[in-house]
Structure formats: structure tokens, C-alpha cells
N, C-alpha and C. Protein backbone atom coordinates (compact mmCIF):
# COMPACT_ATOMS: atom_id res chain seq x y z
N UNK A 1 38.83 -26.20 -2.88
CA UNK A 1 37.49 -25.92 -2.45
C UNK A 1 36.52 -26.56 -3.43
N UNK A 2 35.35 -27.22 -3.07
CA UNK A 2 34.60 -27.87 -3.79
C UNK A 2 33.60 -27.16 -3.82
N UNK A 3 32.72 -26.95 -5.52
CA UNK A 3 31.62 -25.77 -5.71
C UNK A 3 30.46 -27.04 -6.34
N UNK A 4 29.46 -26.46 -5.73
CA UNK A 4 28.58 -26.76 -6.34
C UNK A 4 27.03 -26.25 -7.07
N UNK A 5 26.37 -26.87 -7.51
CA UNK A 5 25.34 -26.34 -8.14
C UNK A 5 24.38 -26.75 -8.07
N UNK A 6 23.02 -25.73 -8.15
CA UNK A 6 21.58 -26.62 -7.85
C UNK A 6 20.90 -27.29 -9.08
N UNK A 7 20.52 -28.80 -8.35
CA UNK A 7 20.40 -29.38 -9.11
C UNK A 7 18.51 -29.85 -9.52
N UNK A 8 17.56 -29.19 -8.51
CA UNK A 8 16.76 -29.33 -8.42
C UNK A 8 15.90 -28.11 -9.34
N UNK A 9 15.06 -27.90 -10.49
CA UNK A 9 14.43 -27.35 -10.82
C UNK A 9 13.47 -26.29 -10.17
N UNK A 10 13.25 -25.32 -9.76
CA UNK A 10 12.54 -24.23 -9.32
C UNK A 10 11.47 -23.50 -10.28
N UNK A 11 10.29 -23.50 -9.25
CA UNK A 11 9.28 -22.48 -10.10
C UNK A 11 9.54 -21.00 -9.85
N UNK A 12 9.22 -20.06 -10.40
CA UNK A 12 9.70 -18.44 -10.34
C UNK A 12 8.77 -17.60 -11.29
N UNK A 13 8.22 -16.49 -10.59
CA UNK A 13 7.60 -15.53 -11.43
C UNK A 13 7.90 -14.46 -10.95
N UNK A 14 8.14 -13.44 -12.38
CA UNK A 14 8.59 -12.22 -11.73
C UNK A 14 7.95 -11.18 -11.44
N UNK A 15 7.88 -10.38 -10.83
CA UNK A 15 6.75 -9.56 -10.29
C UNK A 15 6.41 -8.06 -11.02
N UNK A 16 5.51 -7.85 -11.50
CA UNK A 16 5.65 -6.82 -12.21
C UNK A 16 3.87 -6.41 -11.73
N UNK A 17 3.62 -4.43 -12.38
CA UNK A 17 2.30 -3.98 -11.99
C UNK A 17 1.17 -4.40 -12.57
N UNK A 18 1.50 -5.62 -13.46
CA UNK A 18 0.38 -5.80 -13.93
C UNK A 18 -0.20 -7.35 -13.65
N UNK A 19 0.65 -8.28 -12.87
CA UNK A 19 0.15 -9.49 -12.58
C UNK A 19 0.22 -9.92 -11.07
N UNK A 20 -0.39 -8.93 -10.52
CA UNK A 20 -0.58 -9.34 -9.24
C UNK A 20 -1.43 -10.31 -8.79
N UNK A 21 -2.32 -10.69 -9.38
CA UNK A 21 -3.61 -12.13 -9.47
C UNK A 21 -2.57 -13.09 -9.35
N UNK A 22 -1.97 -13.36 -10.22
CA UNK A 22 -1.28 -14.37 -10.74
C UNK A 22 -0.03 -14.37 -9.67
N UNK A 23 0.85 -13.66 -9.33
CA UNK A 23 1.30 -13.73 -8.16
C UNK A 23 1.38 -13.99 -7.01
N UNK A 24 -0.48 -13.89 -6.85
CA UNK A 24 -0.83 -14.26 -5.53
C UNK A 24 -1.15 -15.92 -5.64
N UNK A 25 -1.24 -16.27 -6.68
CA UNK A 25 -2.05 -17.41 -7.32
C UNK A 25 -0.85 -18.37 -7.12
N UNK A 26 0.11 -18.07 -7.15
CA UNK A 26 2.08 -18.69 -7.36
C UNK A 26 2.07 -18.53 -5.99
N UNK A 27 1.77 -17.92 -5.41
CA UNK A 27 2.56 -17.70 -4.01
C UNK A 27 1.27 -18.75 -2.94
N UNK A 28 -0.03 -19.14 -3.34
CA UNK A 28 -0.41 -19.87 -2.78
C UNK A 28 -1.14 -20.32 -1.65
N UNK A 29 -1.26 -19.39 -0.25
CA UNK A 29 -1.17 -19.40 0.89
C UNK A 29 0.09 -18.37 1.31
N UNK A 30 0.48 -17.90 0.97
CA UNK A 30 1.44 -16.91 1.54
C UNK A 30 0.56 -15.38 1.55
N UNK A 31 0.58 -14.54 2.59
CA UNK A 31 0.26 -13.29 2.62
C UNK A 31 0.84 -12.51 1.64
N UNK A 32 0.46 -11.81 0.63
CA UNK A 32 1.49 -10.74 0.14
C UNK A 32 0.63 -9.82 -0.22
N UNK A 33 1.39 -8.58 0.63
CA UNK A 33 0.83 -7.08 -0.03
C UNK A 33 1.58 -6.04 -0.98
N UNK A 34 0.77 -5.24 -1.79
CA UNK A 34 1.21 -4.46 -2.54
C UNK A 34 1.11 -3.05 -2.06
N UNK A 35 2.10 -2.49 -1.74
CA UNK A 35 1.41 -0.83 -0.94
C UNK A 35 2.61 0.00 -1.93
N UNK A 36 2.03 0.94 -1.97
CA UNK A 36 2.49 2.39 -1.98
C UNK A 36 3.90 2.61 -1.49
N UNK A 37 4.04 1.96 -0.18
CA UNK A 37 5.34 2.35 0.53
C UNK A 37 6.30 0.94 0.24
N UNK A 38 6.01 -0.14 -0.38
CA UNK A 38 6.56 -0.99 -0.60
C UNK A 38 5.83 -2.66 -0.50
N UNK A 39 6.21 -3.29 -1.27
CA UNK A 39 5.51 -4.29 -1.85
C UNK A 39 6.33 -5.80 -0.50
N UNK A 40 5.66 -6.81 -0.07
CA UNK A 40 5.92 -7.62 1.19
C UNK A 40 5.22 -9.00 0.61
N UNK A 41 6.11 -10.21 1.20
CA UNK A 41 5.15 -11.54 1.54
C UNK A 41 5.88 -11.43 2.43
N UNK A 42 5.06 -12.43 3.59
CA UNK A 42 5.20 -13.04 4.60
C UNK A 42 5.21 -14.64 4.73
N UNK A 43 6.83 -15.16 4.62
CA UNK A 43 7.18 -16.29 4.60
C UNK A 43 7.76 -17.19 5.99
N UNK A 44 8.09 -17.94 5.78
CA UNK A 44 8.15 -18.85 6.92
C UNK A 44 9.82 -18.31 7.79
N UNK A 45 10.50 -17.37 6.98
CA UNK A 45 11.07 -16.97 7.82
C UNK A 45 10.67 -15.22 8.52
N UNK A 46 9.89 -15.10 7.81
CA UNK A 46 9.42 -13.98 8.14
C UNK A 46 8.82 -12.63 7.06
N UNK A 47 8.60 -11.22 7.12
CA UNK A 47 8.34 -10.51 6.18
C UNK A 47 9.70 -10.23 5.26
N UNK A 48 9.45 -10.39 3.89
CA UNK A 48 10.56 -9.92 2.83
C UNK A 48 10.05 -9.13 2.03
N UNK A 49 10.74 -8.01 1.82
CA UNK A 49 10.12 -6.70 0.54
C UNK A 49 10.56 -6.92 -0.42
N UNK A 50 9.61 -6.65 -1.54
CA UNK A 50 10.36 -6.86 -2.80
C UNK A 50 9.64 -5.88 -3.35
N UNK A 51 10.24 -5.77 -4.86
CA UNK A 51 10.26 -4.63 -5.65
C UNK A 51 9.32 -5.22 -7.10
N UNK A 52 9.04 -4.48 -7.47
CA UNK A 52 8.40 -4.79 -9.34
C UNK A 52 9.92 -5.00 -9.93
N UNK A 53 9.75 -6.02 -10.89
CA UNK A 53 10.71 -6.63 -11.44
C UNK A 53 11.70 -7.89 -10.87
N UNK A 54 11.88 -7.94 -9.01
CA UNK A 54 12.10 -9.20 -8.70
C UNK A 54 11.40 -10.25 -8.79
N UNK A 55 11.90 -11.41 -8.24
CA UNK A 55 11.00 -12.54 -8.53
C UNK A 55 10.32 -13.70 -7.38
N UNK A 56 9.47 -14.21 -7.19
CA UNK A 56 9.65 -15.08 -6.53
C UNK A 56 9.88 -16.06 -6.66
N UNK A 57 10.16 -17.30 -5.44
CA UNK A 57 10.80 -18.66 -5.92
C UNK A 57 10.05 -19.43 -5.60
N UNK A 58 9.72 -20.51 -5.43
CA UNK A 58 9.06 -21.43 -5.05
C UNK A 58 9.95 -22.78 -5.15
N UNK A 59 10.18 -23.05 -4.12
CA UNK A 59 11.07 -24.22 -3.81
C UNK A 59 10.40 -25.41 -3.71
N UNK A 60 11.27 -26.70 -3.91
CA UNK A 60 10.73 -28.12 -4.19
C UNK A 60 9.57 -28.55 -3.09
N UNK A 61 9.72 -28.02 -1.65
CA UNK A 61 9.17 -28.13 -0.54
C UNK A 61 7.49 -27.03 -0.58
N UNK A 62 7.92 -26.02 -1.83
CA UNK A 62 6.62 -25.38 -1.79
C UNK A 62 6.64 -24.18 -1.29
N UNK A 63 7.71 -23.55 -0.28
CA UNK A 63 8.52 -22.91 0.04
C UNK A 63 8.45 -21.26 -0.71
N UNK A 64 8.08 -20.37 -0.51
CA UNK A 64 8.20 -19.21 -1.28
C UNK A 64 9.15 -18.14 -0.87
N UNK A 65 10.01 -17.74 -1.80
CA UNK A 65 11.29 -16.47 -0.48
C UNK A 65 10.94 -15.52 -2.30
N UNK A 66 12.11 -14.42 -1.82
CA UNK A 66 12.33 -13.39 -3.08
C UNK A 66 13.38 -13.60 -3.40
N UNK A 67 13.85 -12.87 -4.36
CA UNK A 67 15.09 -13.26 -5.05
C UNK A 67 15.26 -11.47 -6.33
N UNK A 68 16.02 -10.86 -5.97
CA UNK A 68 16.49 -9.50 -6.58
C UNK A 68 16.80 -9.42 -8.10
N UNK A 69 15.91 -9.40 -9.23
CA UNK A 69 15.97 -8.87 -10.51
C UNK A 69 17.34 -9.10 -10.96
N UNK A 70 18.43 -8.55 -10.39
CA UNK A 70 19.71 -8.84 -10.92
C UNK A 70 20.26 -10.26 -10.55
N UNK A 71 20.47 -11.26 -9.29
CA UNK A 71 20.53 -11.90 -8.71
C UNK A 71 19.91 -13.29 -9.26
N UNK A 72 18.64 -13.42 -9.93
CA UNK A 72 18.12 -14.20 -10.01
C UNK A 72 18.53 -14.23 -11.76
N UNK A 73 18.57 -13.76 -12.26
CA UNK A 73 19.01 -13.27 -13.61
C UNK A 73 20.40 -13.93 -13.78
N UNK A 74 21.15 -13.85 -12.76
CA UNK A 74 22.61 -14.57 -12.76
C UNK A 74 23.04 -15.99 -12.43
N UNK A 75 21.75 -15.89 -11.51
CA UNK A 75 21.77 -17.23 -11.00
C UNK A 75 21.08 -18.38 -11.49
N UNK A 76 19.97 -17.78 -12.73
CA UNK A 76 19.04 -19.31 -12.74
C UNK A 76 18.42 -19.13 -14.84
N UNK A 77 18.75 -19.77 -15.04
CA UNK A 77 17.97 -19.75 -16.32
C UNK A 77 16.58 -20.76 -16.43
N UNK A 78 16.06 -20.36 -17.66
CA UNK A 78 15.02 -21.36 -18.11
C UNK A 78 14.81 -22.33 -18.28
N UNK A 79 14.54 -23.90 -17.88
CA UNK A 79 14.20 -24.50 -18.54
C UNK A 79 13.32 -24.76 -19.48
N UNK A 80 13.87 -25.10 -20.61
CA UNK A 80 12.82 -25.81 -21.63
C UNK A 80 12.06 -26.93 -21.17
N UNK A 81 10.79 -26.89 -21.71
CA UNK A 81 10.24 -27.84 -21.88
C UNK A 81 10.24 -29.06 -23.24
């Protein structure tokens, strides 16, 4: 079986109660609300909930989805500059 890996760099910020400006500011044109009953953007595949502490992504295309605190943590490190 042949594995592979991404090779394209990604932007990502993680979502927490105190930078919601800046979240919205990353996300661009995407709807996203913060409620009480649970936190939402609305992306091109549709509404995704996310939590304080996940992250979002922003893909090469510009593209915004979520990605789960643990999940993204496993899957992607930092680049240096």
C-alpha cells in the first residue's frame, strides 16, 4: 500500500474566547457564528461546528473547513519561518 503526505503548506488558527476578530479576519468571507449553544462556519460544503480550542484551515485554494484540537495536533506541525 502506498502512503502519502501533504505536501502543500496550510494556514490555521485556533479558536479560542478571546480571538474571535481575528478569526473572522482568517476566515475571510465565510459566515461564522459564536452562540451559546455552539460555535458554526458556513463553508462550501456546508455548516460545521466547532468548539474553542479547534482550529481552522485554510487551504491553498482559500478554502476554509475545521479540524478537532486533537486531530490537527497529530496531523500538522509548524512551520518555521
Amino acid at each position: 500500500m502506498k502512503k502519502y503526505i501533504k505536501t502543500t503548506p496550510v494556514e490555521a488558527i485556533q479558536v479560542t474566547k478571546d480571538n474571535r476578530k481575528e478569526v473572522r479576519e482568517f476566515a475571510n468571507g465565510y459566515r461564522i457564528n459564536f452562540e451559546t449553544s455552539g460555535n458554526s462556519i458556513f463553508t462550501l460544503e456546508g455548516r460545521m461546528r466547532f468548539k474553542y480550542g479547534d482550529y481552522l484551515i485554510k487551504n491553498s485554494t482559500g478554502e476554509c473547513y475545521v479540524c478537532d484540537k486533537k486531530i490537527f495536533e497529530k496531523t500538522y506541525r509548524e512551520v518555521k519561518k
